[in-house]
N, C-alpha and C. Protein backbone atom coordinates (compact mmCIF):
# COMPACT_ATOMS: atom_id res chain seq x y z
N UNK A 1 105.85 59.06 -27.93
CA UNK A 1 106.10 59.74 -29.17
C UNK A 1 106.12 61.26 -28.98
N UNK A 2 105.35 61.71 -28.19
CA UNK A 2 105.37 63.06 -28.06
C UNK A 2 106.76 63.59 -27.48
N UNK A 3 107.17 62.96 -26.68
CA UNK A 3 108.39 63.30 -26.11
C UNK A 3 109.56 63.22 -27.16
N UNK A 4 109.54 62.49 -27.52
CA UNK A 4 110.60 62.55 -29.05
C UNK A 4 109.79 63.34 -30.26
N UNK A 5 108.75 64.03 -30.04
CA UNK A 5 108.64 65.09 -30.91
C UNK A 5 109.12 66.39 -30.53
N UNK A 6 108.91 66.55 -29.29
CA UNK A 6 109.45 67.74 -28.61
C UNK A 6 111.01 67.62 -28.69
N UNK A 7 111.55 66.73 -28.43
CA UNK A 7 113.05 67.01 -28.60
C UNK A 7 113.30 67.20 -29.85
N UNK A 8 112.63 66.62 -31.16
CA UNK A 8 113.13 66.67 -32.68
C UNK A 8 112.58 68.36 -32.83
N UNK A 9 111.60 68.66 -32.34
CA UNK A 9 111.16 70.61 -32.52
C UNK A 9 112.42 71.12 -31.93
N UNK A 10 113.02 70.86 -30.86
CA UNK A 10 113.62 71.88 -30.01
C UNK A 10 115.00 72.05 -30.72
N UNK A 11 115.32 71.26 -32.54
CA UNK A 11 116.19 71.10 -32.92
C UNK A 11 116.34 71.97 -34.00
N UNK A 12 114.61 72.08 -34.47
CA UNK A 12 114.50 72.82 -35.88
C UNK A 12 114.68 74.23 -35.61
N UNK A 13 115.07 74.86 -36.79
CA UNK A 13 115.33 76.58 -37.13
C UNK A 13 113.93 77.58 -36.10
N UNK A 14 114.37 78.12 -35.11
CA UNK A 14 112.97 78.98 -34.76
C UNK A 14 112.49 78.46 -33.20
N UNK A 15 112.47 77.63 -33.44
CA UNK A 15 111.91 76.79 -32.35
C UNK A 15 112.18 77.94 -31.08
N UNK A 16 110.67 77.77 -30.26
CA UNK A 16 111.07 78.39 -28.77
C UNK A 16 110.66 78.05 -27.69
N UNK A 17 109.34 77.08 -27.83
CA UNK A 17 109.05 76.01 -26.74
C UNK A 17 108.09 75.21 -27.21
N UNK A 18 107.59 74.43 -26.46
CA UNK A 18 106.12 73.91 -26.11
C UNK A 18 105.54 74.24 -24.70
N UNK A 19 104.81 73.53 -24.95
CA UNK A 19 103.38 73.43 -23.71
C UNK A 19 102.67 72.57 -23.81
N UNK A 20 102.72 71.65 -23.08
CA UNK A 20 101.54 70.81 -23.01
C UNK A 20 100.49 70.19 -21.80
N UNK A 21 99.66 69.94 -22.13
CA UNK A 21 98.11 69.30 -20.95
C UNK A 21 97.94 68.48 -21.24
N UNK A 22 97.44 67.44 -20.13
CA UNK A 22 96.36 65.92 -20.62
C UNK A 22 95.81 65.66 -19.61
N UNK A 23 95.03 64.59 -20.01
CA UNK A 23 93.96 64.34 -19.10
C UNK A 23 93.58 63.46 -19.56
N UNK A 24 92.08 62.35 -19.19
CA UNK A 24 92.00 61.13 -19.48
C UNK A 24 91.37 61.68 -20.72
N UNK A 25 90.44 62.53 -21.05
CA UNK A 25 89.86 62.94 -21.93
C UNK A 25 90.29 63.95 -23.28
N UNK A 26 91.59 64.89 -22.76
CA UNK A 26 92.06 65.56 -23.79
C UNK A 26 92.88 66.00 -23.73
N UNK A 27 93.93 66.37 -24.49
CA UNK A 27 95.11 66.82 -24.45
C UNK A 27 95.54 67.67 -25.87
N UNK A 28 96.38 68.85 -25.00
CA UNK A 28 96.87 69.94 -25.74
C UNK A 28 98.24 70.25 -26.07
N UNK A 29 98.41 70.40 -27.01
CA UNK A 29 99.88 70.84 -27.04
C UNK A 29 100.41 71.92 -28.16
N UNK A 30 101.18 73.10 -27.29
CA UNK A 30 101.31 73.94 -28.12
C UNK A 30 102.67 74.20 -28.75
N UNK A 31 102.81 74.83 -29.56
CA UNK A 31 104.36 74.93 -29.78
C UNK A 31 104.93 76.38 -30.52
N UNK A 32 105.44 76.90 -30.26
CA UNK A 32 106.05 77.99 -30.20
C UNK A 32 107.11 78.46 -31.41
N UNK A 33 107.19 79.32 -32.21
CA UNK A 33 108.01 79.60 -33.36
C UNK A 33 108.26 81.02 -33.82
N UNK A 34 109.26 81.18 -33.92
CA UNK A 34 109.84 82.87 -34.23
C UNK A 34 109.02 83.24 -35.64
N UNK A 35 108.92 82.22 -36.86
CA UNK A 35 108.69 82.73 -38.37
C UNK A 35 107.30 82.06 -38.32
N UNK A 36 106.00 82.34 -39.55
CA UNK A 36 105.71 81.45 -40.16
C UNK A 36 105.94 79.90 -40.98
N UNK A 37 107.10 80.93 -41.73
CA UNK A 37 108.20 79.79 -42.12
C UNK A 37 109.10 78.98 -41.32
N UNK A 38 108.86 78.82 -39.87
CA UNK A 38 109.57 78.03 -39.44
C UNK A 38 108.54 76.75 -39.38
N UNK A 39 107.16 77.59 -38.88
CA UNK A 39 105.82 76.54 -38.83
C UNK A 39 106.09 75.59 -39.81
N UNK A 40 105.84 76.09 -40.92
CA UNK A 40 105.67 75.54 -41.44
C UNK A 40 107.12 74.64 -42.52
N UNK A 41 108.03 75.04 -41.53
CA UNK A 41 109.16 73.69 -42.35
C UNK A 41 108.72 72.67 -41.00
N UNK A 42 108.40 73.02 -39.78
CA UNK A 42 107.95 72.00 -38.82
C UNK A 42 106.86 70.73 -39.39
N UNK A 43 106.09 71.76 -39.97
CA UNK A 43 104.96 70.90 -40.58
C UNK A 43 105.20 69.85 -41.88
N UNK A 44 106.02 70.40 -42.56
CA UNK A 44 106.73 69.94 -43.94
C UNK A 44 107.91 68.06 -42.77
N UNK A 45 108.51 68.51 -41.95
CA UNK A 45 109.48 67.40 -41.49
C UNK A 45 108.52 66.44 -41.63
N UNK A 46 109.52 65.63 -42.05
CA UNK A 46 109.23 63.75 -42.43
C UNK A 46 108.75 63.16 -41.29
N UNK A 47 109.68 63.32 -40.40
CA UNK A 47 109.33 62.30 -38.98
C UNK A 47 108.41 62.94 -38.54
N UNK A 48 108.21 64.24 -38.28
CA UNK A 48 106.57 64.85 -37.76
C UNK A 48 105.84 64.42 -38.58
N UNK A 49 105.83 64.29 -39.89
CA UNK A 49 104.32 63.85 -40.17
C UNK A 49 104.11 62.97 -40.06
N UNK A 50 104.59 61.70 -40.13
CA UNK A 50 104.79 60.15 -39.83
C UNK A 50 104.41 59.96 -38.58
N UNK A 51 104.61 60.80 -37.07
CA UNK A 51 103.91 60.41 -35.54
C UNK A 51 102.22 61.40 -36.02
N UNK A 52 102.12 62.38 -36.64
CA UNK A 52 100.95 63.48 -36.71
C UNK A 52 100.18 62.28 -37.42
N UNK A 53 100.70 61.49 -38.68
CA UNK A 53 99.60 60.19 -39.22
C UNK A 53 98.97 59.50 -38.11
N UNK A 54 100.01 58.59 -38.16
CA UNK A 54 100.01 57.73 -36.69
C UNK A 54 99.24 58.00 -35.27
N UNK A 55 99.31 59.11 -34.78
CA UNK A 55 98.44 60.03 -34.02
C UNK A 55 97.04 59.80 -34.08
N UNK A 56 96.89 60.77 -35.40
CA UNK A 56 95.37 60.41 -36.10
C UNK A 56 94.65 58.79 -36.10
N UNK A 57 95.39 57.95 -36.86
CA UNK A 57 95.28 56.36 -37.12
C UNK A 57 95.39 55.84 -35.59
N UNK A 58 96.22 55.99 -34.66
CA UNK A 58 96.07 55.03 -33.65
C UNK A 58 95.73 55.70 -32.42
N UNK A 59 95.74 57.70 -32.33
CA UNK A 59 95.32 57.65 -30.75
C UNK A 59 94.48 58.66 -30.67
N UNK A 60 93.71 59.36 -31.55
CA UNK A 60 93.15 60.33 -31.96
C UNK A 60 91.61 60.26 -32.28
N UNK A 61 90.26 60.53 -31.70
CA UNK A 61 89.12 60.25 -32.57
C UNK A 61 88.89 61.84 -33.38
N UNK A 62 89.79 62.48 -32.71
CA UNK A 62 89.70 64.03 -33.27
C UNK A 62 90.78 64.89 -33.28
N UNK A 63 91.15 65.36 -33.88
CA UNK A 63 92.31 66.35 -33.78
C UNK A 63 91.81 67.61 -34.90
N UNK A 64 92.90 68.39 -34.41
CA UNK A 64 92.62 70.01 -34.62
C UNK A 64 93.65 70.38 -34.74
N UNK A 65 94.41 71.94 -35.58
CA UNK A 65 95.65 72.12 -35.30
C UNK A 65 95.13 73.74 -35.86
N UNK A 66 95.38 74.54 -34.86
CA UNK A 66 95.58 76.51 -34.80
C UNK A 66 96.84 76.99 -35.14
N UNK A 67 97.03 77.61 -36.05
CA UNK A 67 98.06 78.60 -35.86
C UNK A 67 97.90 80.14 -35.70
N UNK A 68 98.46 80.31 -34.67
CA UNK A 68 97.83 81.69 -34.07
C UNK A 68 99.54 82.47 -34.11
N UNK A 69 99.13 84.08 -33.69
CA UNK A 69 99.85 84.91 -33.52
C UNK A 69 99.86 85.43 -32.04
N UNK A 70 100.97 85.28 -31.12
CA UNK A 70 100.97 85.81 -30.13
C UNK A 70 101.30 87.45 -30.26
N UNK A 71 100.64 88.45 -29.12
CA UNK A 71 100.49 90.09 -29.60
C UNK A 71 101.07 89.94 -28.10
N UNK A 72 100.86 89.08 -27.15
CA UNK A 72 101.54 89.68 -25.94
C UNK A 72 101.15 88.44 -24.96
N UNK A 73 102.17 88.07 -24.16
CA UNK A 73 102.03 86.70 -23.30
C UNK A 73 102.27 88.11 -21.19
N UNK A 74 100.87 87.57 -20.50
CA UNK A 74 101.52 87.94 -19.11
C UNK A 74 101.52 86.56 -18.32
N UNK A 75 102.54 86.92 -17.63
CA UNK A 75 102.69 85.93 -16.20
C UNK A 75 102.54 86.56 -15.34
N UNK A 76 101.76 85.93 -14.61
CA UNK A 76 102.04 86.45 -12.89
C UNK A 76 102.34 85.55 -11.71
N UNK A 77 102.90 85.74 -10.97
CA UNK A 77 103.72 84.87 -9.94
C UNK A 77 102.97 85.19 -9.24
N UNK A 78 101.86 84.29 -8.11
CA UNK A 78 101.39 84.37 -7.00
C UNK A 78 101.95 83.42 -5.85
């Protein structure tokens, strides 16, 4: 499911990536957006909320969701 969430994001208005981690114990995933208002028509889509239920109900004993402001991203190549 996640994988067909990421392709249905990479479709909506704004969109500019993800990121994601897992492990046997936890997993992260971030996702990336030019507006507020893009967040949140992400959040508003039908089929996202329907896997975000589902999530919760079948694979989730906890979930969390941040919306933050990026001020500045570095990389460094070693």
């Amino acid at each position: 499911m996640a994988s067909k969430m990421d392709e249905l994001a990479s479709l909506q208005k704004g969109f500019l990536g993800v990121e994601s981690a897992r492990d046997s114990d936890l997993g992260i995933t971030v996702s990336y957006w030019e507006t507020i208002e893009d967040i949140g028509a992400w959040k508003a889509n039908a089929a996202h909320q329907i896997a975000q239920q589902r999530g919760k109900e079948e694979c989730y004993s906890r979930f969390s969701l941040r919306v933050c402001k990026v001020e500045r991203d570095y990389v460094s190549e070693i």
